[in-house]
N, C-alpha and C. Protein backbone atom coordinates (compact mmCIF):
# COMPACT_ATOMS: atom_id res chain seq x y z
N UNK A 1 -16.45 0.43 1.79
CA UNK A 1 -15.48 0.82 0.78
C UNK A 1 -15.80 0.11 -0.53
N UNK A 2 -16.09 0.64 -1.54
CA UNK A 2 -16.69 0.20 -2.70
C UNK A 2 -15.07 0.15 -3.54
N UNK A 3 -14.27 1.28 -3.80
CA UNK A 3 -12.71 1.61 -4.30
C UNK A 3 -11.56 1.68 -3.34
N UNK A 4 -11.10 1.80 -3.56
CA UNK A 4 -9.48 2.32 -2.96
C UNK A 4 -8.41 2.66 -3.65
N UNK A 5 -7.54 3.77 -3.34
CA UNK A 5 -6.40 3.47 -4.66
C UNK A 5 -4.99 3.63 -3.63
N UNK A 6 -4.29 3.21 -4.47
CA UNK A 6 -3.15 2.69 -4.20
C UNK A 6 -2.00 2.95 -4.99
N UNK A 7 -0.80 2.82 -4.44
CA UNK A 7 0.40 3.64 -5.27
C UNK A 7 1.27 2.52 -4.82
N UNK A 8 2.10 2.32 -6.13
CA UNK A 8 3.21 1.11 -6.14
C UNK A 8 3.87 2.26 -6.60
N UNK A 9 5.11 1.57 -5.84
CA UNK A 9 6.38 2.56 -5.95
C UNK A 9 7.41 1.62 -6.55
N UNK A 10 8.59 1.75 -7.22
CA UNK A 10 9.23 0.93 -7.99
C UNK A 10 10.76 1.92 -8.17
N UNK A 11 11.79 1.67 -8.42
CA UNK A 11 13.37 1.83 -8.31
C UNK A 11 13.20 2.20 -10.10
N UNK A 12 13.28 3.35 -10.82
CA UNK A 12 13.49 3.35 -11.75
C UNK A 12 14.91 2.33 -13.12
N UNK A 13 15.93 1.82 -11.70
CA UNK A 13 16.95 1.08 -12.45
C UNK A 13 16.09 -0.18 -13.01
N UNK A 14 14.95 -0.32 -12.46
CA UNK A 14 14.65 -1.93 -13.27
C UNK A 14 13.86 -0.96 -14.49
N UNK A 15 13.53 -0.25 -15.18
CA UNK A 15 13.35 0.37 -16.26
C UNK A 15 14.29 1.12 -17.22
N UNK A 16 13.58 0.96 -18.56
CA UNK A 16 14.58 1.48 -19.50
C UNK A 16 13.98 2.63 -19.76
N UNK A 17 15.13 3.05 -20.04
CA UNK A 17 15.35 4.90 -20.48
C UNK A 17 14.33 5.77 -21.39
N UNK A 18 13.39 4.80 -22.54
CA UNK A 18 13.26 5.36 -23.05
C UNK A 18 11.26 5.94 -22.19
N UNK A 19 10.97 6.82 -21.87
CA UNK A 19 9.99 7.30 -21.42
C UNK A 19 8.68 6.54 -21.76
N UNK A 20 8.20 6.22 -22.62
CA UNK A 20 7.22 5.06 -23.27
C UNK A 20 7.48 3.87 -22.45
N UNK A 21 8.32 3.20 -23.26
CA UNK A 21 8.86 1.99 -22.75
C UNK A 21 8.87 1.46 -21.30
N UNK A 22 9.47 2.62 -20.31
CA UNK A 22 9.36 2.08 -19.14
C UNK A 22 7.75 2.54 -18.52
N UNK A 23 6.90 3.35 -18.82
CA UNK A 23 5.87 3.82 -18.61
C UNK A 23 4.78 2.07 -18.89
N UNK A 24 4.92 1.56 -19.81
CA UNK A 24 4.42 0.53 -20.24
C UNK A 24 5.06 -0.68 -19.35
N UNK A 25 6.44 -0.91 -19.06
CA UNK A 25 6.60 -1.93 -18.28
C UNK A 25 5.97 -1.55 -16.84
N UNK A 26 6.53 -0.04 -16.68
CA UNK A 26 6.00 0.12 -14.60
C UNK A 26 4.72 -0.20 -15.06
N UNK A 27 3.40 -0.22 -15.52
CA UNK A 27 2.28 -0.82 -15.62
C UNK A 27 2.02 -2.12 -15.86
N UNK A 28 2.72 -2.82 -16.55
CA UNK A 28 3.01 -4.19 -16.22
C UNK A 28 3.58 -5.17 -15.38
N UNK A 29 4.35 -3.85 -14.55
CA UNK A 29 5.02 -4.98 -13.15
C UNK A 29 3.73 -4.64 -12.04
N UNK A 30 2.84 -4.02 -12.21
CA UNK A 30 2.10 -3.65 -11.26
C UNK A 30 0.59 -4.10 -11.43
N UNK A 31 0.52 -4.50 -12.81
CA UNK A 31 -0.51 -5.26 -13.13
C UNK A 31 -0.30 -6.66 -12.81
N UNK A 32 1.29 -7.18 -13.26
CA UNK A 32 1.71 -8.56 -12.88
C UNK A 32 1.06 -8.76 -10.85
N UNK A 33 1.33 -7.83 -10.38
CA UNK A 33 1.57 -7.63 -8.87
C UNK A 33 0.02 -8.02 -8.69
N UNK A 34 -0.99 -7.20 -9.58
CA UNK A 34 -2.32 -6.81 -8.76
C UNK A 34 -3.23 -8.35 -9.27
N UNK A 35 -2.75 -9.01 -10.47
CA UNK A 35 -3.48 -9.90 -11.08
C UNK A 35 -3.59 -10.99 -9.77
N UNK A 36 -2.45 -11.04 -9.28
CA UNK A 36 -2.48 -12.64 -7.96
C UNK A 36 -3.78 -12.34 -7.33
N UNK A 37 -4.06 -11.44 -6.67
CA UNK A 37 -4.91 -10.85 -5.58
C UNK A 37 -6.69 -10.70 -6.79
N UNK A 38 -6.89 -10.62 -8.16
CA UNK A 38 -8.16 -10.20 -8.70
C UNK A 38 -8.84 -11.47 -8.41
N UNK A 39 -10.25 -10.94 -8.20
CA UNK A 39 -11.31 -11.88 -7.59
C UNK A 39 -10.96 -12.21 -6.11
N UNK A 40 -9.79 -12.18 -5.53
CA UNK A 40 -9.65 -12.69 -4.11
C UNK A 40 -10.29 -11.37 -3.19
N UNK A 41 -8.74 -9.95 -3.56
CA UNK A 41 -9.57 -9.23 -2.69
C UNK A 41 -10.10 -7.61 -3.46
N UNK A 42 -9.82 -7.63 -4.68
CA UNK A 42 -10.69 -6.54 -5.51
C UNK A 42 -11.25 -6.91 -6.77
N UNK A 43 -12.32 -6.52 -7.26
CA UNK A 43 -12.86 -7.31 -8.73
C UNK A 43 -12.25 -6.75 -9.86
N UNK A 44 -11.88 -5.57 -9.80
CA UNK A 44 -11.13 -4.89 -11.23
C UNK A 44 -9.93 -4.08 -10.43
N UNK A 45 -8.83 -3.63 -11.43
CA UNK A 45 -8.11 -2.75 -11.15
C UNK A 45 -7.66 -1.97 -12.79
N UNK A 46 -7.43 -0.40 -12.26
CA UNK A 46 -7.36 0.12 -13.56
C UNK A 46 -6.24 1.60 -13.05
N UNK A 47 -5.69 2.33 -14.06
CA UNK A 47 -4.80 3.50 -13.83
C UNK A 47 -6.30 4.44 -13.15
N UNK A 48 -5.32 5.05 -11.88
CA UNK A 48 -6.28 6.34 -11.21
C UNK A 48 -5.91 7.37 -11.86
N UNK A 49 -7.17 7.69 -11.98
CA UNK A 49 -6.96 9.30 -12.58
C UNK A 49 -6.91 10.27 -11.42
N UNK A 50 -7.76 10.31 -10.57
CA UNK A 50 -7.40 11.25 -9.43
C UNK A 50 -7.41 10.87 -7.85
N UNK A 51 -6.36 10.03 -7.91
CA UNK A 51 -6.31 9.28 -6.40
C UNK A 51 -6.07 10.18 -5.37
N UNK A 52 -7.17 9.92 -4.29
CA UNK A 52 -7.03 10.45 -3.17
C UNK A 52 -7.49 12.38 -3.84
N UNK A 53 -7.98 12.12 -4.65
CA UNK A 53 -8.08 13.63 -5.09
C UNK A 53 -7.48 14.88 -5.82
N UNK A 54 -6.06 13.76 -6.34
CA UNK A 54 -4.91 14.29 -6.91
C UNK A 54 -5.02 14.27 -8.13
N UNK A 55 -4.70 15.15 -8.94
CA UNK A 55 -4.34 14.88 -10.62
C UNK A 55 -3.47 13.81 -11.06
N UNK A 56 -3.69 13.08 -11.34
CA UNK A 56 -2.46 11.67 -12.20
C UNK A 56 -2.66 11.64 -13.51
N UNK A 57 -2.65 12.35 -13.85
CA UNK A 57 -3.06 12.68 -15.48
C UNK A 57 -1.84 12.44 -16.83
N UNK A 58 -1.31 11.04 -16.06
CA UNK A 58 0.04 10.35 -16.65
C UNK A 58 -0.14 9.35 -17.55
N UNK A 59 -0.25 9.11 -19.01
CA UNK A 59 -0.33 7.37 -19.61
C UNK A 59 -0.47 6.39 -18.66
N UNK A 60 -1.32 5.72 -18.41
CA UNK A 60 -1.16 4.67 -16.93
C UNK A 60 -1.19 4.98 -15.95
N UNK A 61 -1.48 6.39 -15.13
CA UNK A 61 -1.01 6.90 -14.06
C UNK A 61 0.40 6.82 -13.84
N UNK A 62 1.34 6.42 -14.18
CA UNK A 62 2.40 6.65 -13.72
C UNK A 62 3.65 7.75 -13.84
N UNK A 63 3.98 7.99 -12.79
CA UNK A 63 4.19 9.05 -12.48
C UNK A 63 6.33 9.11 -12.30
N UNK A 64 6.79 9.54 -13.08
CA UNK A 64 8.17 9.73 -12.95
C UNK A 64 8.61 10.74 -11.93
N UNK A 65 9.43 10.34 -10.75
CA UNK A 65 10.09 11.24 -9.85
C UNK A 65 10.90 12.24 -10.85
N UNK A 66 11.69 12.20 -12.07
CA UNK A 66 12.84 12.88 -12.68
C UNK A 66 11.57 13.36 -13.84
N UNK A 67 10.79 12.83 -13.53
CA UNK A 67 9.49 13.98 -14.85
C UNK A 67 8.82 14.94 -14.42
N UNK A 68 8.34 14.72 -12.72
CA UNK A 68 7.41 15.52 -12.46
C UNK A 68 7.51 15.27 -11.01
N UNK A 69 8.97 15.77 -10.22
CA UNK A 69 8.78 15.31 -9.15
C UNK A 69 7.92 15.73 -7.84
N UNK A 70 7.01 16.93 -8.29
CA UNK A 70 5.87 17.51 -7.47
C UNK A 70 4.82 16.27 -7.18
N UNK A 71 4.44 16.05 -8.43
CA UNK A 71 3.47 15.21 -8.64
C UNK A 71 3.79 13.97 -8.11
N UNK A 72 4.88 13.27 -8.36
CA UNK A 72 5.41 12.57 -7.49
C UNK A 72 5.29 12.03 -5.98
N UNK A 73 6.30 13.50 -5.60
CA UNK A 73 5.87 13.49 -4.31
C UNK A 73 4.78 13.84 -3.62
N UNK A 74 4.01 14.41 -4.21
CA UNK A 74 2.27 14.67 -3.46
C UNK A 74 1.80 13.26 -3.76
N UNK A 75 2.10 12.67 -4.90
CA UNK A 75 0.94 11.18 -4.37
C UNK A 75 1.18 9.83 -3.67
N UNK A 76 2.94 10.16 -3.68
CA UNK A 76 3.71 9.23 -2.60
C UNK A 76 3.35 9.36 -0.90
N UNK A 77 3.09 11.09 -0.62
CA UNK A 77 2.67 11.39 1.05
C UNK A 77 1.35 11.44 0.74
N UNK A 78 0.43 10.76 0.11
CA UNK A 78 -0.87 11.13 -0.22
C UNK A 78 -0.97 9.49 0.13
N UNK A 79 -0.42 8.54 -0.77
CA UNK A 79 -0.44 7.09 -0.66
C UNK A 79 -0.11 7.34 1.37
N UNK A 80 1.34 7.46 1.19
CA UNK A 80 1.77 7.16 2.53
C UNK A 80 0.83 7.76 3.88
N UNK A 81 0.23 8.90 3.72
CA UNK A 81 -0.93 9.15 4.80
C UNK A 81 -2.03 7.59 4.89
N UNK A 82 -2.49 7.78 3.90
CA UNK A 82 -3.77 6.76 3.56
C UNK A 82 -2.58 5.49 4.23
N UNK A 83 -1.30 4.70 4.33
CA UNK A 83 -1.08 3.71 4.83
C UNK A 83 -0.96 3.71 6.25
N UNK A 84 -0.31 5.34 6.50
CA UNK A 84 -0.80 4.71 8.06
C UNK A 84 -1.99 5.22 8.79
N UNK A 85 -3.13 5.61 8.18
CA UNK A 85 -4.05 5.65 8.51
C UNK A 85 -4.74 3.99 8.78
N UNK A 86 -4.50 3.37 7.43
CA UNK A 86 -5.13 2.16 7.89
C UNK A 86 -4.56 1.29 8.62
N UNK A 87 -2.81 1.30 8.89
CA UNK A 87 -2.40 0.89 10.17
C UNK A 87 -2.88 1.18 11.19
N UNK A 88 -3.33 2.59 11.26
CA UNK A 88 -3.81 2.77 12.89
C UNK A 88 -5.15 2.33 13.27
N UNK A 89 -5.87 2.45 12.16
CA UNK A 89 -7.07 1.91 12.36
C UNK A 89 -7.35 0.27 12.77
N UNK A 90 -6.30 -0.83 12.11
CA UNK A 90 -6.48 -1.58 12.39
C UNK A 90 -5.40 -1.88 13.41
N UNK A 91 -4.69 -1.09 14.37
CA UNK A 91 -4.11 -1.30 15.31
C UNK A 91 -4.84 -0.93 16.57
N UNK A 92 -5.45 0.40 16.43
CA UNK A 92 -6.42 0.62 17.35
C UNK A 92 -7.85 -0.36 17.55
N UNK A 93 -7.93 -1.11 16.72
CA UNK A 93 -9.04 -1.75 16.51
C UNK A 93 -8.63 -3.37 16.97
N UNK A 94 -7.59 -3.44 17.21
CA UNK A 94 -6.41 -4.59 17.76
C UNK A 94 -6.99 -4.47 19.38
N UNK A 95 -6.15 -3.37 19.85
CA UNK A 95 -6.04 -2.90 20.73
C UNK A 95 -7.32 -2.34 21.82
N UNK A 96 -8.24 -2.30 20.68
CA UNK A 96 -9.40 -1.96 21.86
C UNK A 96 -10.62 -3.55 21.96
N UNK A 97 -9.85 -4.32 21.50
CA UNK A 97 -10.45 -6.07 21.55
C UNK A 97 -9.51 -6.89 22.14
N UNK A 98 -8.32 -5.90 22.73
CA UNK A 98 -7.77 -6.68 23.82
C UNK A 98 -7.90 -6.63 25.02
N UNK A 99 -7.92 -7.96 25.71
CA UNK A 99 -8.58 -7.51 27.33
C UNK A 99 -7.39 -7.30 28.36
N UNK A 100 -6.93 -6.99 29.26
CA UNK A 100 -6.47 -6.38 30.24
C UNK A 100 -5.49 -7.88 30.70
N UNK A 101 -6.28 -8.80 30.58
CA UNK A 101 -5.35 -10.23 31.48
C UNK A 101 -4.53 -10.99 30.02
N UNK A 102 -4.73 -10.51 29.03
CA UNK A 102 -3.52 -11.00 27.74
C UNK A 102 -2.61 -10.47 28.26
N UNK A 103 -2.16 -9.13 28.86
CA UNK A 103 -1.05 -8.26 29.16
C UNK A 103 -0.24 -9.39 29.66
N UNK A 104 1.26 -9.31 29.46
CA UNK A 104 1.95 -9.62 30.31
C UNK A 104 3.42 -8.46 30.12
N UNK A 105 4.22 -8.61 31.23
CA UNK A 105 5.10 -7.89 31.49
C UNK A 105 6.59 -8.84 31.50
N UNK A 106 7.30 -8.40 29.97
CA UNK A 106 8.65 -9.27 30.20
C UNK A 106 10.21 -8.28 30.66
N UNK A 107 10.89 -8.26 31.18
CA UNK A 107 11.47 -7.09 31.81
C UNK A 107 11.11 -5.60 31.63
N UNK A 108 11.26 -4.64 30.31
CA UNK A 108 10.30 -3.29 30.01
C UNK A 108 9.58 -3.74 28.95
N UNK A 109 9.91 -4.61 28.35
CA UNK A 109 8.47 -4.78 27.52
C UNK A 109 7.08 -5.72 27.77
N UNK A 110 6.15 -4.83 27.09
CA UNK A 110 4.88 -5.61 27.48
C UNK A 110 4.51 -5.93 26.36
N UNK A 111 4.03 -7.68 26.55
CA UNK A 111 3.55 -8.50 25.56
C UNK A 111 2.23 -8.28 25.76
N UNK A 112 1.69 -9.01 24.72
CA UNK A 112 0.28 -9.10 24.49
C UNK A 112 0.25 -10.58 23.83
N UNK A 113 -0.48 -11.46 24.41
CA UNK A 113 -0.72 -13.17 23.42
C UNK A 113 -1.67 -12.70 23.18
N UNK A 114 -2.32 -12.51 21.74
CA UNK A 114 -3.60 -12.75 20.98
C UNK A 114 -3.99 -13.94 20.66
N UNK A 115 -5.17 -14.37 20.99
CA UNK A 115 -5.71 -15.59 20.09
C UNK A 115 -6.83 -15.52 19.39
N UNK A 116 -6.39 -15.70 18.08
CA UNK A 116 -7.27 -15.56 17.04
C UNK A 116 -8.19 -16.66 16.83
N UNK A 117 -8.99 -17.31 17.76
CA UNK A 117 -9.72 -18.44 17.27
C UNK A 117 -11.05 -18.09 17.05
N UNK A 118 -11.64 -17.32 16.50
CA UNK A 118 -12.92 -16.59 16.02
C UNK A 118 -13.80 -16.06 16.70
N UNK A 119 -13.65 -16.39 18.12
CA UNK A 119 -14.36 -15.82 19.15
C UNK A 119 -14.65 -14.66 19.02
N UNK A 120 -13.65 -14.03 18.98
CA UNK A 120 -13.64 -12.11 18.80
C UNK A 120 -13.54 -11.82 17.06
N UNK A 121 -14.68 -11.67 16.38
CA UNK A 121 -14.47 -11.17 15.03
C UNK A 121 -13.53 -10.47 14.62
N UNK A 122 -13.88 -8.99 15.64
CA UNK A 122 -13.25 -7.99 15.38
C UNK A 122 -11.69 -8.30 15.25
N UNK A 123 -11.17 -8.55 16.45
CA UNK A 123 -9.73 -8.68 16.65
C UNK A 123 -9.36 -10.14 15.84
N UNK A 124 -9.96 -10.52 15.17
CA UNK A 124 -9.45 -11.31 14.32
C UNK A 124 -9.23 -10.49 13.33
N UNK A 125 -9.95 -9.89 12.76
CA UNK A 125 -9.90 -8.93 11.17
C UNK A 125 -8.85 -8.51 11.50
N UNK A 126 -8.87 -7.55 12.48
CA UNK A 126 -7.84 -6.35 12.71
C UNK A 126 -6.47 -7.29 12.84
N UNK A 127 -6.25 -8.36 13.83
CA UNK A 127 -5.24 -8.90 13.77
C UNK A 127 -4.56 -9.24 12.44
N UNK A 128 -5.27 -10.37 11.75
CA UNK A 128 -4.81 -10.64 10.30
C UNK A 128 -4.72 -9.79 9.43
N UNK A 129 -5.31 -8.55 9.58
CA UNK A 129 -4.77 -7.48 8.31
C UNK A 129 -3.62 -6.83 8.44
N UNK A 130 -3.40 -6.62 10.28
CA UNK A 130 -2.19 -6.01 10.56
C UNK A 130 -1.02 -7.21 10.04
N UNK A 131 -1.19 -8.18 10.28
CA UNK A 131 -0.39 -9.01 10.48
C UNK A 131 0.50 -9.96 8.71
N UNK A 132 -0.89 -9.70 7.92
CA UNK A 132 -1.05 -9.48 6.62
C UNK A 132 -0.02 -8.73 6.19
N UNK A 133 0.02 -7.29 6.23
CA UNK A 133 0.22 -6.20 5.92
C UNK A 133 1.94 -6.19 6.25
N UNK A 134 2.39 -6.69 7.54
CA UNK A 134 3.92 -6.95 8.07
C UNK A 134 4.19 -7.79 7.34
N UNK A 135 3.63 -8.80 7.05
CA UNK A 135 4.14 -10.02 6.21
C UNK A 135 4.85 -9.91 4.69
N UNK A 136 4.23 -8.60 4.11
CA UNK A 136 4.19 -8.24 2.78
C UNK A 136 2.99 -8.59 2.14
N UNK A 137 2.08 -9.05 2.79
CA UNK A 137 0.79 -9.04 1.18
C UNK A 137 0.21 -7.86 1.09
N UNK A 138 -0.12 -7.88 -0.10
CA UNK A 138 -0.84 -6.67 -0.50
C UNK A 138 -2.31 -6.38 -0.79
N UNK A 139 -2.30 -5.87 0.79
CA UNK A 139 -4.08 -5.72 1.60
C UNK A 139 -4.21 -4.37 0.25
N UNK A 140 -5.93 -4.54 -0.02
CA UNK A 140 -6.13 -3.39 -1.04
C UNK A 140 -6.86 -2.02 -0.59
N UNK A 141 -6.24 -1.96 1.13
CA UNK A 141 -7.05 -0.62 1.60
C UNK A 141 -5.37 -0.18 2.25
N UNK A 142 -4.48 -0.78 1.97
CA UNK A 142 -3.15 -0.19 2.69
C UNK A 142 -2.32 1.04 1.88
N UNK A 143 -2.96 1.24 0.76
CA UNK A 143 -2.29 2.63 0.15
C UNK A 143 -1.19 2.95 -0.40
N UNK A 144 -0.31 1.75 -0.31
CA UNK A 144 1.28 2.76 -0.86
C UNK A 144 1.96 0.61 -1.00
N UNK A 145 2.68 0.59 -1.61
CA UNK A 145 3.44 -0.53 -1.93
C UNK A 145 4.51 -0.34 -2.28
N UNK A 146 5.35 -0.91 -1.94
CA UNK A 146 6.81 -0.86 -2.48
C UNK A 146 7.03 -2.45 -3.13
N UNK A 147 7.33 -1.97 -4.60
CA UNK A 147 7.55 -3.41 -5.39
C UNK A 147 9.27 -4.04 -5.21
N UNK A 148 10.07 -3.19 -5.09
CA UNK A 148 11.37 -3.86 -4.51
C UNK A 148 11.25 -4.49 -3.43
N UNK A 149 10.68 -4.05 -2.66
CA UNK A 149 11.38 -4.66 -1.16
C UNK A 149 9.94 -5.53 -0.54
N UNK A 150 8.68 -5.44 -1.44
CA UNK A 150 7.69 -6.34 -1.61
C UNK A 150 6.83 -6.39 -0.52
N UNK A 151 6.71 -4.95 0.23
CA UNK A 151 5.99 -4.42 1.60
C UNK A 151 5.22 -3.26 1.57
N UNK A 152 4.86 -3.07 2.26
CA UNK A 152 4.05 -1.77 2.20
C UNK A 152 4.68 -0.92 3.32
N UNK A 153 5.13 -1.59 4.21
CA UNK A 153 5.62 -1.16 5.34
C UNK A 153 7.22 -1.33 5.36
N UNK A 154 7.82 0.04 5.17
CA UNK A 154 9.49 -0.59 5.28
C UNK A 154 9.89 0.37 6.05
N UNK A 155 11.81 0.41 6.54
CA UNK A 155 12.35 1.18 7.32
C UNK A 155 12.01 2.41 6.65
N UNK A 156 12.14 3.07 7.63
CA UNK A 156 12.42 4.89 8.00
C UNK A 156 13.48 5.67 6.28
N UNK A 157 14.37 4.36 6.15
CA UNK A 157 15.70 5.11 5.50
C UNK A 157 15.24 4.87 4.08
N UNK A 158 14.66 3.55 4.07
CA UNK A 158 14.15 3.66 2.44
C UNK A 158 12.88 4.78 2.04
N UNK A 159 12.11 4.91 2.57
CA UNK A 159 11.16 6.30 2.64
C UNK A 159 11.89 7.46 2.18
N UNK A 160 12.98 7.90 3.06
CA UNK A 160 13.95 8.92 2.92
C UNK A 160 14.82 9.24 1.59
N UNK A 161 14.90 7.74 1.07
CA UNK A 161 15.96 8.03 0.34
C UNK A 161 14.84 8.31 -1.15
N UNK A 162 13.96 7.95 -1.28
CA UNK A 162 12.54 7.95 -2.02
C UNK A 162 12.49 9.51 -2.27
N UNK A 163 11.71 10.22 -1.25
CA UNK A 163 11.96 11.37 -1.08
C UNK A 163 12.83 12.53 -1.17
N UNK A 164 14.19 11.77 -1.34
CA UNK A 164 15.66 12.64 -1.11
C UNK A 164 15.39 12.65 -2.51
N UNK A 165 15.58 11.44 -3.51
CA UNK A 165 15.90 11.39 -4.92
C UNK A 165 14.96 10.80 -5.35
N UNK A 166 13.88 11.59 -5.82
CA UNK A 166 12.69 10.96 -6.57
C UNK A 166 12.78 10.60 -8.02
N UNK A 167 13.53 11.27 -8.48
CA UNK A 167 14.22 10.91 -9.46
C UNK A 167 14.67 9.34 -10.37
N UNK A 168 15.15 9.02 -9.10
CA UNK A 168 15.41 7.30 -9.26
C UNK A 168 14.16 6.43 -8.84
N UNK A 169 12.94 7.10 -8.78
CA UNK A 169 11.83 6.09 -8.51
C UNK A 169 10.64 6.44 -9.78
N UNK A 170 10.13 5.36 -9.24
CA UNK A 170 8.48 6.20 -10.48
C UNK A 170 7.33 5.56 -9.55
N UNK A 171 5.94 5.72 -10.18
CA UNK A 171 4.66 5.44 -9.03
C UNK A 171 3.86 5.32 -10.33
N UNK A 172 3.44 4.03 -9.69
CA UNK A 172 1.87 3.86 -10.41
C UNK A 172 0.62 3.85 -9.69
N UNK A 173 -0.30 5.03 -10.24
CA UNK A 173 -1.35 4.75 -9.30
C UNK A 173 -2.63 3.91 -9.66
N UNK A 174 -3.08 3.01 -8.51
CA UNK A 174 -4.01 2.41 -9.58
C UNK A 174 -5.83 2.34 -8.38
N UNK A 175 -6.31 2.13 -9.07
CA UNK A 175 -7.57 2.05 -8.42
C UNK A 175 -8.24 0.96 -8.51
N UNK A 176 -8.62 0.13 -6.90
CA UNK A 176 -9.02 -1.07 -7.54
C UNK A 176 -10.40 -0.97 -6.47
N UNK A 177 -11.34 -2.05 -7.22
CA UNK A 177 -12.71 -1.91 -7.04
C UNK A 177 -13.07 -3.25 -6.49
N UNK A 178 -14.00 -3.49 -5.84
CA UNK A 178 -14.36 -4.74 -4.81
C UNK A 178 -14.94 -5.46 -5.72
N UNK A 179 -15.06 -6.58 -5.65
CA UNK A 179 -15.98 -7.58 -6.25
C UNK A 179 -17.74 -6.97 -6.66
N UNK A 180 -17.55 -7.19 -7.91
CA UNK A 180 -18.72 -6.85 -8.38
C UNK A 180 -19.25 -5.16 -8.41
N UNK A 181 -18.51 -4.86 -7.82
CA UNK A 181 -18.61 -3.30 -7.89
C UNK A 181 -18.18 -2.21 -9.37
N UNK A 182 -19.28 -1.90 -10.23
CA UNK A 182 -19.08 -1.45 -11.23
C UNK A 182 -19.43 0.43 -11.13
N UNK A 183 -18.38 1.34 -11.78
CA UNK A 183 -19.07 2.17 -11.75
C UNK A 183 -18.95 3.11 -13.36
């Protein structure tokens, strides 16, 4: 993976009204967001023009639910595919570096003890990204972010309500590039 892009999602109430204005801050709360992570885990980040293959053809990429809520919502289930794609990938990738005698059985549920002490590469990666990713940091192959609630991964109802009233949200899409990777 040389790129990836990614969509921060944000509550339009922390922005002001006037269309400019908040277009310029949602790019600044999301630049504030992406700066912690530059040089750690991508070398540049910049507005996508066509993430995932989509038109974002917005000042900054960003994208108003109450401006254009098509556009909107195609790059919100466009982000949100791409996140749980890479959940599954690094769950399945969990899961097939676990051996059979970690199992244990606590009344209907079955545990699993992982130990991450480097032995197993694999299920180390996969562990810590999944585990990353629940925590709230912001892995740069997980696709979709939510800057309120500071996860990538949230309940069922906040998704919903996103979707119900896009209106009250906006999206920035941004594209960020690995270390040293110029194009």
């Amino acid at each position: 993976m040389k790129f990836s892009y990614l969509a921060v999602v944000m509550p339009m109430k922390w922005l002001p009204q006037n269309t400019e204005q908040a277009r310029t801050q949602a790019w600044a709360a999301v630049s504030q967001l992406l700066l912690t992570n530059l040089g750690k885990f991508y070398g540049r980040f910049y507005p996508a023009v066509a993430p995932w293959g989509q038109a974002a053809s917005f000042p900054f990429s960003v994208v108003f639910g109450r401006e254009d809520p098509a556009a909107f919502l195609n790059l919100f289930y466009h982000a949100k595919s791409k996140l749980e794609k890479a959940v599954a990938f690094h769950s399945v990738g969990m899961l097939d570096n676990i051996k059979p005698e970690q199992m244990q059985e606590i009344g209907d549920t079955l545990i699993c003890h992982v130990m991450t002490d480097g032995s197993n590469e694999a299920l180390t990666v996969h562990a810590l990204w999944y585990t990353a990713v629940m925590a709230g940091v912001l892995m740069p192959d997980c696709g979709l972010y939510f800057l309120e609630q500071k996860q990538s991964v949230v309940p069922p109802e906040v998704e919903r309500e996103i979707t119900a009233h896009p209106s009250d949200y906006v999206l920035c899409a941004v594209t960020l590039e690995e270390n040293g990777v110029r194009t």
